[in-house]
Protein backbone atom coordinates (compact mmCIF):
# COMPACT_ATOMS: atom_id res chain seq x y z
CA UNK A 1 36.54 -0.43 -12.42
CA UNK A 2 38.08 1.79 -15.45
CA UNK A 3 39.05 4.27 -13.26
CA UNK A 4 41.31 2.36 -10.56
CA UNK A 5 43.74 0.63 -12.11
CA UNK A 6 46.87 -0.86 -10.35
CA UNK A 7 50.15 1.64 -10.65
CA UNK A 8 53.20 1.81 -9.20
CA UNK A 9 52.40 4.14 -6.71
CA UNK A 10 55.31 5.59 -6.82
CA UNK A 11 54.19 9.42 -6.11
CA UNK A 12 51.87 9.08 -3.36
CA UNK A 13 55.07 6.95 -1.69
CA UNK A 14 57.37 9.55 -2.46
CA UNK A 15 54.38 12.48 -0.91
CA UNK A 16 54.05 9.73 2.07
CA UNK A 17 57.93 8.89 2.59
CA UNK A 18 57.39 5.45 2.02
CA UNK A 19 60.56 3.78 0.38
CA UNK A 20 60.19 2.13 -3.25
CA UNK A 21 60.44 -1.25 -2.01
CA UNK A 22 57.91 -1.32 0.72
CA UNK A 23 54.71 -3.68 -0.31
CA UNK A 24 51.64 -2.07 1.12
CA UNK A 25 49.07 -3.52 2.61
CA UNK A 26 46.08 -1.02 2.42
CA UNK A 27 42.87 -0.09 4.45
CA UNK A 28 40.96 2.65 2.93
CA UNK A 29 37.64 4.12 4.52
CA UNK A 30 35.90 4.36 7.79
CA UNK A 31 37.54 3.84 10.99
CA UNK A 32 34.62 2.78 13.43
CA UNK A 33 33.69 -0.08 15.40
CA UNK A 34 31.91 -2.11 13.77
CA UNK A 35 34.95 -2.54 10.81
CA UNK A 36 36.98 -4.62 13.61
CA UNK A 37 40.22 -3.28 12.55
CA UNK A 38 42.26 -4.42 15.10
CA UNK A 39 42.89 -7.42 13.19
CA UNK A 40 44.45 -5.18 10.78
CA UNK A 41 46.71 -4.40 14.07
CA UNK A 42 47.00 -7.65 14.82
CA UNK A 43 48.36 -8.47 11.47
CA UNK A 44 50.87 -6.04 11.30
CA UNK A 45 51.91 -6.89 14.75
CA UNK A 46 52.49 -10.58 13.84
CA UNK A 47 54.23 -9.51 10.45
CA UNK A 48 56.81 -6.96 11.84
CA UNK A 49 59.79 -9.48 11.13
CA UNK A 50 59.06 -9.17 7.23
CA UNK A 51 61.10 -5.79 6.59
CA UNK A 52 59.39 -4.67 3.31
CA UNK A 53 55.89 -4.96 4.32
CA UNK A 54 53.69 -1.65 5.63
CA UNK A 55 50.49 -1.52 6.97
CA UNK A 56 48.52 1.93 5.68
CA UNK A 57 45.02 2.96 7.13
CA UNK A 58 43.41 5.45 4.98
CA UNK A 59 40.55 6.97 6.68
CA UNK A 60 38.48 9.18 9.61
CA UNK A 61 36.23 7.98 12.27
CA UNK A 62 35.82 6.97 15.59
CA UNK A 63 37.82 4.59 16.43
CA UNK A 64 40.90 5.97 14.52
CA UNK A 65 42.20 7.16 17.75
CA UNK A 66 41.72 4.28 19.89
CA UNK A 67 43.38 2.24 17.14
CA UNK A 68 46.65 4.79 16.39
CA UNK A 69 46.82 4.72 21.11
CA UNK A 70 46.52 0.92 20.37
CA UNK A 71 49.28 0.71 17.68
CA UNK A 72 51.66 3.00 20.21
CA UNK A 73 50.77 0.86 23.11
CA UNK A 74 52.15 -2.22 21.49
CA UNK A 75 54.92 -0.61 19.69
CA UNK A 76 53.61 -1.88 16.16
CA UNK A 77 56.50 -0.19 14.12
CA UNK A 78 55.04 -1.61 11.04
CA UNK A 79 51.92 0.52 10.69
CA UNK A 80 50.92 3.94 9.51
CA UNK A 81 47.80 6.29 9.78
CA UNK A 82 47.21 8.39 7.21
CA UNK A 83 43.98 11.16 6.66
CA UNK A 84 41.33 10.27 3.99
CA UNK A 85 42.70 10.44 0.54
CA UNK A 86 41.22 12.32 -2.95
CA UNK A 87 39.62 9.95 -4.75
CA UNK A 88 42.03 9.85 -7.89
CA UNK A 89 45.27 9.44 -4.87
């Protein structure tokens, strides 16, 4: 708990191209099966009409795929896959 600590966030938006404004809401680990993120999808899906709001999964696994073909499928513009991070990112 001393070591994350809320920030702006400002550089990893900037490294990301993710304007200042956006609010982000973040998944950060594994992407398998058993984490049911397609409610994360299914969030972002039903929250597309709020224009400063970004869905970010963080991770690798196996479902990552499934769940980026998913996102495409149904056009989810709100959304945004990104690899594993460094620890202090």
């Amino acid at each position: 708990t001393d070591f994350i600590q809320p920030t702006s966030g400002t550089d990893l938006k900037n490294d990301l191209n993710i304007g200042p404004s956006k609010r982000i809401v973040l998944y950060s680990g594994s992407m398998g099966e058993k984490q049911g993120l397609e409610i994360v999808l299914m969030a972002a899906e039903q929250l597309q009409h709020v224009p400063d709001l970004l869905f970010v999964l963080s991770g690798e696994g196996p479902a990552k795929r499934r769940l980026q073909n998913l996102a495409e499928e149904r056009k989810i513009c709100n959304i945004l896959f990104i690899n594993a991070q460094p620890y202090n990112r």
